[in-house]
Protein backbone atom coordinates (compact mmCIF):
# COMPACT_ATOMS: atom_id res chain seq x y z
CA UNK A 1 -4.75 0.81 14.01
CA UNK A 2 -3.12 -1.87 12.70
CA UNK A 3 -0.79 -1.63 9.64
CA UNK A 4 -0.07 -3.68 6.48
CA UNK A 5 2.42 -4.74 3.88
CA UNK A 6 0.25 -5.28 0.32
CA UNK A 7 2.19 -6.80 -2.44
CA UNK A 8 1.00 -6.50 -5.93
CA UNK A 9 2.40 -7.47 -8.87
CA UNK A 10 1.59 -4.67 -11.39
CA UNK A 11 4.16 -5.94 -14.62
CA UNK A 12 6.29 -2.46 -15.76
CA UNK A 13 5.53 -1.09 -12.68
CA UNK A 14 9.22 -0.02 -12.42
CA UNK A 15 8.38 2.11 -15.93
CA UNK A 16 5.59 3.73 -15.22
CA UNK A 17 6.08 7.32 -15.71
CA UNK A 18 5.19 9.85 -13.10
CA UNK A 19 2.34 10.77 -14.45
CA UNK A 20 0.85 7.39 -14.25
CA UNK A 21 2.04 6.72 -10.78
CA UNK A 22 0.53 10.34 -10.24
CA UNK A 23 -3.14 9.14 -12.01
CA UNK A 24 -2.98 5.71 -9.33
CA UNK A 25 -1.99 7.48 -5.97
CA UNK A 26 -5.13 10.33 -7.11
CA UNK A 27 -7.75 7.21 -7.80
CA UNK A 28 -6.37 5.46 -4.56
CA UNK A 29 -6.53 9.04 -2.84
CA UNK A 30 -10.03 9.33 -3.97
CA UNK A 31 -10.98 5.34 -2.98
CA UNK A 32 -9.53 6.18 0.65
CA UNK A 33 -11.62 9.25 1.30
CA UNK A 34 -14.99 7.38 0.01
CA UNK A 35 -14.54 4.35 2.18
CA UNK A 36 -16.10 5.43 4.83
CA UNK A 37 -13.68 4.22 7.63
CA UNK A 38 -10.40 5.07 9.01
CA UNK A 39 -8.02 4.23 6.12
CA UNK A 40 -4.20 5.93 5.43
CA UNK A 41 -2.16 4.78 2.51
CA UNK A 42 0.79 5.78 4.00
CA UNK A 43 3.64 4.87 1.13
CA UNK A 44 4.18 2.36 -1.94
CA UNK A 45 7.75 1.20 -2.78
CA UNK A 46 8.03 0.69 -6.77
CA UNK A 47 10.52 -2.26 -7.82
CA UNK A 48 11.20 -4.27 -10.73
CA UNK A 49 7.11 -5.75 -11.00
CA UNK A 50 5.89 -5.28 -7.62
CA UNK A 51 4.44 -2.61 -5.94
CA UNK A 52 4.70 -2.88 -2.42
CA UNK A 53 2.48 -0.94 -0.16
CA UNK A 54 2.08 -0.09 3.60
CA UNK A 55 -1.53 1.02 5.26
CA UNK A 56 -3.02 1.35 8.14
CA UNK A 57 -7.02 -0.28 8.08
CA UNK A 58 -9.22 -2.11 10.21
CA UNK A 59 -7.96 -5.46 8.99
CA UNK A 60 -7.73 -7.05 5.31
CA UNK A 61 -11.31 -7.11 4.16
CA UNK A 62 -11.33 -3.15 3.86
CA UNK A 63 -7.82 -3.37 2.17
CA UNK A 64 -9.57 -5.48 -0.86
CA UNK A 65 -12.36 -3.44 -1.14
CA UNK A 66 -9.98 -0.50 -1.62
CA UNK A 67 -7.96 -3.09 -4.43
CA UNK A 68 -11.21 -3.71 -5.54
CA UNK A 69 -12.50 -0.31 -5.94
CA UNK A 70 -9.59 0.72 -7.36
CA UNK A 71 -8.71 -2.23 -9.57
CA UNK A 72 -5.58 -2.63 -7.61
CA UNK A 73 -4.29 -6.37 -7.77
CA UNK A 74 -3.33 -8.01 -4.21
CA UNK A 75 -1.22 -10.76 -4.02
CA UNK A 76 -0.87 -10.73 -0.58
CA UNK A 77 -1.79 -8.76 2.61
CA UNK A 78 0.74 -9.00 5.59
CA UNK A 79 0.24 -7.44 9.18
CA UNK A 80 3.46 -5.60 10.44
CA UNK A 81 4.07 -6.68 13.60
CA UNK A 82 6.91 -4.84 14.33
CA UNK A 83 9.97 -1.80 12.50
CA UNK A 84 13.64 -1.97 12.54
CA UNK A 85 16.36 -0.19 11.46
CA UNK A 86 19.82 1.07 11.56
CA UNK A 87 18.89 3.11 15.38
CA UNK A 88 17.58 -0.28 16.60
CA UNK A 89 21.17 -1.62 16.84
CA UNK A 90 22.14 1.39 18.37
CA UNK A 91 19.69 1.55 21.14
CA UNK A 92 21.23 0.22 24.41
């Protein structure tokens, strides 16, 4: 299944509290189970304003219903095409 970078600009997102980031991951959590399709929300970086979040769906239409189930803002949905890292280098 294909996977996804979703930026969204939520402002103070670097002060939320863990509780708060706690009450969003249980509503997305809940969203993802009543979808109805194969759907994993598999982690959100937090920085400065953004929240920056990788999933694996179908393609971006099922991605803004989650947003819009959830009242998540999107600013943008981005396919990953591809992973590197540090081993990538290494690999020879």
């Amino acid at each position: 299944m294909p996977r996804y970078l979703i930026e969204r600009t939520v402002p103070g997102a670097n002060t939320l509290t863990a509780e708060e980031l706690r009450d969003i991951a249980t509503k997305s959590n809940a969203i993802v189970a009543g979808l109805g399709e194969p759907y994993t929300w598999e982690h959100t970086y937090v920085a400065g304003d953004k929240l920056f979040c990788v999933h694996e769906a179908s393609g971006p239409d099922v991605i803004r219903l989650h947003a819009e189930r959830g009242g998540f803002p999107v600013d943008s949905i981005t396919e990953i095409s591809s992973m590197i890292g540090p081993k990538t280098g290494a690999a020879a």
